[in-house]
C-alpha atoms as a PDB file:
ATOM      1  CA  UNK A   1     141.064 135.096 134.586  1.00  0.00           C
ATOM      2  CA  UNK A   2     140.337 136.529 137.819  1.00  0.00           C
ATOM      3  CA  UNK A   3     138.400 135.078 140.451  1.00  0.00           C
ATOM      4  CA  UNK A   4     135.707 136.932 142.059  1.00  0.00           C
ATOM      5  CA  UNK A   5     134.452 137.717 145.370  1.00  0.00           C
ATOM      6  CA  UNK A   6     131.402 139.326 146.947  1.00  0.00           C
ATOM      7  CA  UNK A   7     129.409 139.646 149.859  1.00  0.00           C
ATOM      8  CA  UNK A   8     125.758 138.681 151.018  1.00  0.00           C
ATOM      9  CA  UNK A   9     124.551 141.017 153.505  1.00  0.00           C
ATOM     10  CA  UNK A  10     121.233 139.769 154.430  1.00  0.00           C
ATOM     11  CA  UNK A  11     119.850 138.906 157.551  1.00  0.00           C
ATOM     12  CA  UNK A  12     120.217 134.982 157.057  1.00  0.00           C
ATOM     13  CA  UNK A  13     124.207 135.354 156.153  1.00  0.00           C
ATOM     14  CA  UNK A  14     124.809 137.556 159.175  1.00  0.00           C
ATOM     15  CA  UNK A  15     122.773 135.523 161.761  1.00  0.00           C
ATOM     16  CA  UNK A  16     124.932 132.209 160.511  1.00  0.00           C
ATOM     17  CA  UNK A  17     128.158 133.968 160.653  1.00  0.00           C
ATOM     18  CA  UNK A  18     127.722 136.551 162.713  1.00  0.00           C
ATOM     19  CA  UNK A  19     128.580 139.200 160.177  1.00  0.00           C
ATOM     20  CA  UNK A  20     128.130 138.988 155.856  1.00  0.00           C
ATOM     21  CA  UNK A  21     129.482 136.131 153.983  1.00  0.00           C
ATOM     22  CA  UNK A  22     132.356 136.471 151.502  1.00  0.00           C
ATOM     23  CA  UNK A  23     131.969 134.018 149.264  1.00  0.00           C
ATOM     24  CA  UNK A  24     132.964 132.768 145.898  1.00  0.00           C
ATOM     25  CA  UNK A  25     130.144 131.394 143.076  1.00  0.00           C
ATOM     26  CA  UNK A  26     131.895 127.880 142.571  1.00  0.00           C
ATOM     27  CA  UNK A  27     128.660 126.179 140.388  1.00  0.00           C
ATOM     28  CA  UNK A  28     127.207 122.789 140.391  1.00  0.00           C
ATOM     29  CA  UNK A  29     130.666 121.163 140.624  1.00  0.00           C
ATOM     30  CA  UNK A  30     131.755 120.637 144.155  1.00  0.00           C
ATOM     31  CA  UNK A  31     132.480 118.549 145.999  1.00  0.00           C
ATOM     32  CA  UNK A  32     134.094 117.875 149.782  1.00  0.00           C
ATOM     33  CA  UNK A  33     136.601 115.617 151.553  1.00  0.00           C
ATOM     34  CA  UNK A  34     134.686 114.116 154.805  1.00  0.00           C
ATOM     35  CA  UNK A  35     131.465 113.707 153.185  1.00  0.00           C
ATOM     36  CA  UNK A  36     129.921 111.717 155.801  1.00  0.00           C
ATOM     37  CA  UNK A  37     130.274 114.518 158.075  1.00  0.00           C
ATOM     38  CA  UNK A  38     128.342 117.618 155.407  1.00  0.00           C
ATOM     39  CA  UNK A  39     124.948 118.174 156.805  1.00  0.00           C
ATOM     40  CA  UNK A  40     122.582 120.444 155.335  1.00  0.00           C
ATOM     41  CA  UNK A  41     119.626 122.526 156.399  1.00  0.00           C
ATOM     42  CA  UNK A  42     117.073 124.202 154.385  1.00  0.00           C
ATOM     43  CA  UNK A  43     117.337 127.444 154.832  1.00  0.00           C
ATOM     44  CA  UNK A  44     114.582 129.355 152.604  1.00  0.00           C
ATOM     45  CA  UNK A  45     112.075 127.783 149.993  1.00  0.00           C
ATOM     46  CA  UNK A  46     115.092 128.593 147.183  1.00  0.00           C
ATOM     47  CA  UNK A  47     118.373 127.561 149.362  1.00  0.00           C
ATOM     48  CA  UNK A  48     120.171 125.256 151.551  1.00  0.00           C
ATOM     49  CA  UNK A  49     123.323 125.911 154.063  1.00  0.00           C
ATOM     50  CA  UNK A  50     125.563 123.448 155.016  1.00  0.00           C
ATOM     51  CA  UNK A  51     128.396 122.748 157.879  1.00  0.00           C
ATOM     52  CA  UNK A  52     130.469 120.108 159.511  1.00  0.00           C
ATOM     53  CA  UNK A  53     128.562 118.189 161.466  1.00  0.00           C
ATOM     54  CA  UNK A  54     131.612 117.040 163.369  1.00  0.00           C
ATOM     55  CA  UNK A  55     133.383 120.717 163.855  1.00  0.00           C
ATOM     56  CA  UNK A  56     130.656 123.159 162.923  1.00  0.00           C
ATOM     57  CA  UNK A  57     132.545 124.957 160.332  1.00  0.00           C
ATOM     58  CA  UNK A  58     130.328 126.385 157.699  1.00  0.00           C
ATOM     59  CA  UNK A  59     130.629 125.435 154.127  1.00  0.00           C
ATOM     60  CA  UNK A  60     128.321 126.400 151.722  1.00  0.00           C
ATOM     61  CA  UNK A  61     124.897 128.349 150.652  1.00  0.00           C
ATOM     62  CA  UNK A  62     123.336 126.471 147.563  1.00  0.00           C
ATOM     63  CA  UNK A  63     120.545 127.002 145.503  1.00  0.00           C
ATOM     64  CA  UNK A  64     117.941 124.137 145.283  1.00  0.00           C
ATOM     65  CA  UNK A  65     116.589 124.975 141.618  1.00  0.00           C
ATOM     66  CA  UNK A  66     120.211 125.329 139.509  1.00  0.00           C
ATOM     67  CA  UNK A  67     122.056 123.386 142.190  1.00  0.00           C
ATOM     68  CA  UNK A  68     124.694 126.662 142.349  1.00  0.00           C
ATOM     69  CA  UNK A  69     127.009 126.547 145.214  1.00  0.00           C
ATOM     70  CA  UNK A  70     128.462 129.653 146.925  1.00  0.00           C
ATOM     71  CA  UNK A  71     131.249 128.918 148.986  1.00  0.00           C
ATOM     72  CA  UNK A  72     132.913 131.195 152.304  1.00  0.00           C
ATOM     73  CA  UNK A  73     136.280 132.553 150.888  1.00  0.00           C
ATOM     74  CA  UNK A  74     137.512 131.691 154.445  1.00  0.00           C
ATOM     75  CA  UNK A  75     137.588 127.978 153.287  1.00  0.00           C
ATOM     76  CA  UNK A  76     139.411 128.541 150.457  1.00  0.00           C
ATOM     77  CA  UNK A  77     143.387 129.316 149.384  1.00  0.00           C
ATOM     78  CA  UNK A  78     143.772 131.857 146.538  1.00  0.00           C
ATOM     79  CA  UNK A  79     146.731 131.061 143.831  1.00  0.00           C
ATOM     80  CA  UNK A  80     146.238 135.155 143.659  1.00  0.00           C
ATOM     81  CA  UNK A  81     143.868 137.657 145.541  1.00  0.00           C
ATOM     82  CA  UNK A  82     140.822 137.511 144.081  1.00  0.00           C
ATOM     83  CA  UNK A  83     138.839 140.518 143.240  1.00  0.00           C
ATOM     84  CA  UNK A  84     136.003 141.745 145.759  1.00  0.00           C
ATOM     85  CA  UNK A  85     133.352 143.297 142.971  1.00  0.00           C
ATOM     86  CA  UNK A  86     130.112 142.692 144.356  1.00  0.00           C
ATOM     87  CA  UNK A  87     127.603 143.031 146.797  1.00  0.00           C
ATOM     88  CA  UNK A  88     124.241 141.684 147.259  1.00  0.00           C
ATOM     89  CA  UNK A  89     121.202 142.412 149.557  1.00  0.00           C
ATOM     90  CA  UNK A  90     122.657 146.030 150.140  1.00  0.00           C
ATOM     91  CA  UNK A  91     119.430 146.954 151.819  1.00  0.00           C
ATOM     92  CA  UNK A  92     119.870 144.746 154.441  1.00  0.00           C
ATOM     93  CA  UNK A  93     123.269 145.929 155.335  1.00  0.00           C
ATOM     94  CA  UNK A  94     123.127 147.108 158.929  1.00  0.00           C
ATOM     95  CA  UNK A  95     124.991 150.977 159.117  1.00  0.00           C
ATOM     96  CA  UNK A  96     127.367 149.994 161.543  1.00  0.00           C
ATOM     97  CA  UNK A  97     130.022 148.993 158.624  1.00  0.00           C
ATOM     98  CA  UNK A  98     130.825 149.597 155.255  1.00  0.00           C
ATOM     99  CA  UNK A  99     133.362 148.365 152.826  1.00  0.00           C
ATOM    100  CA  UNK A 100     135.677 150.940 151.112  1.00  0.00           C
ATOM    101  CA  UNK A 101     135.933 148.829 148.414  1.00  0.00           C
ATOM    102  CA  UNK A 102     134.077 150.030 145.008  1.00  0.00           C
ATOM    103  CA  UNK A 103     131.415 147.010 143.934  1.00  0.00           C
ATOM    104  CA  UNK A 104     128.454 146.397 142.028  1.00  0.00           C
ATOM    105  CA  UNK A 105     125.712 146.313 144.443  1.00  0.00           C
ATOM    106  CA  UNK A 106     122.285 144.658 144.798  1.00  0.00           C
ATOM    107  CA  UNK A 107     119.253 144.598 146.954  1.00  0.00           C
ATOM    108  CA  UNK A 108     116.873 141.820 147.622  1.00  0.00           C
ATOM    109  CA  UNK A 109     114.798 142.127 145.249  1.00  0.00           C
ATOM    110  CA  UNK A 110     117.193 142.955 142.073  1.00  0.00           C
ATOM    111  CA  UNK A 111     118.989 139.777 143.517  1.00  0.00           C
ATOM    112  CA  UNK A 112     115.553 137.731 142.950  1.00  0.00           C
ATOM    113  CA  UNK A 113     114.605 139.664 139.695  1.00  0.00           C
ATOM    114  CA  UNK A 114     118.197 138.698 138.052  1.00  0.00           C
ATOM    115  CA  UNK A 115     118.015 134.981 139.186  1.00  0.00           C
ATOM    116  CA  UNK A 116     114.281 134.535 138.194  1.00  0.00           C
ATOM    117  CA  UNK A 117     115.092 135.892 134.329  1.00  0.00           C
ATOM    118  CA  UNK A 118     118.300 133.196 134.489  1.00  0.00           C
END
């Protein structure tokens, strides 16, 4: 089974990391070493970002309803490369880059429409 790997390109993402968020869907089931130190900020009425509060490093994007975490592939060590098939809130991208890389991709509001009929 391959693990998969997409990108959120919406105005949020790239003002927290300065550019879109890779990410893997990990679901409810996560959990991190320093605890103490995970602090979280609400980020929208559906979601919730959280970082180090001792080092800053970003951790995750979850979603308040299904408790769904998405996780920065930077944080992460693949057993094998994972597959980069998707792309979400492609109407957001800025035109200043673009991936050469063939994916599924989403806007805003197909995003919103899939995770409202889930």
């Amino acid at each position: 089974m391959s693990l998969h790997l997409g990108t959120c390109h919406c105005s949020i993402c790239r003002k927290w990391g300065g550019g879109p968020m890779f990410a893997v869907d990990c679901g409810t089931d996560v959990s991190f070493s320093g605890a103490e130190h995970v602090a979280r900020f609400s980020s929208s009425d559906w979601a919730e970002r959280g970082f180090c509060s001792h080092c800053g490093t970003h951790l995750f994007y979850r979603l308040k309803e299904s408790g769904q975490y998405i996780v920065p592939a930077g944080l992460m060590e693949f057993p094998e490369a994972p597959v980069f098939d998707h792309q979400i809130f492609i109407d957001e991208k800025p035109a200043y880059y673009d991936f050469a890389n063939q994916t599924k991709t989403m806007t805003g509001a197909e995003v919103f429409a899939q995770f409202s009929q889930e």
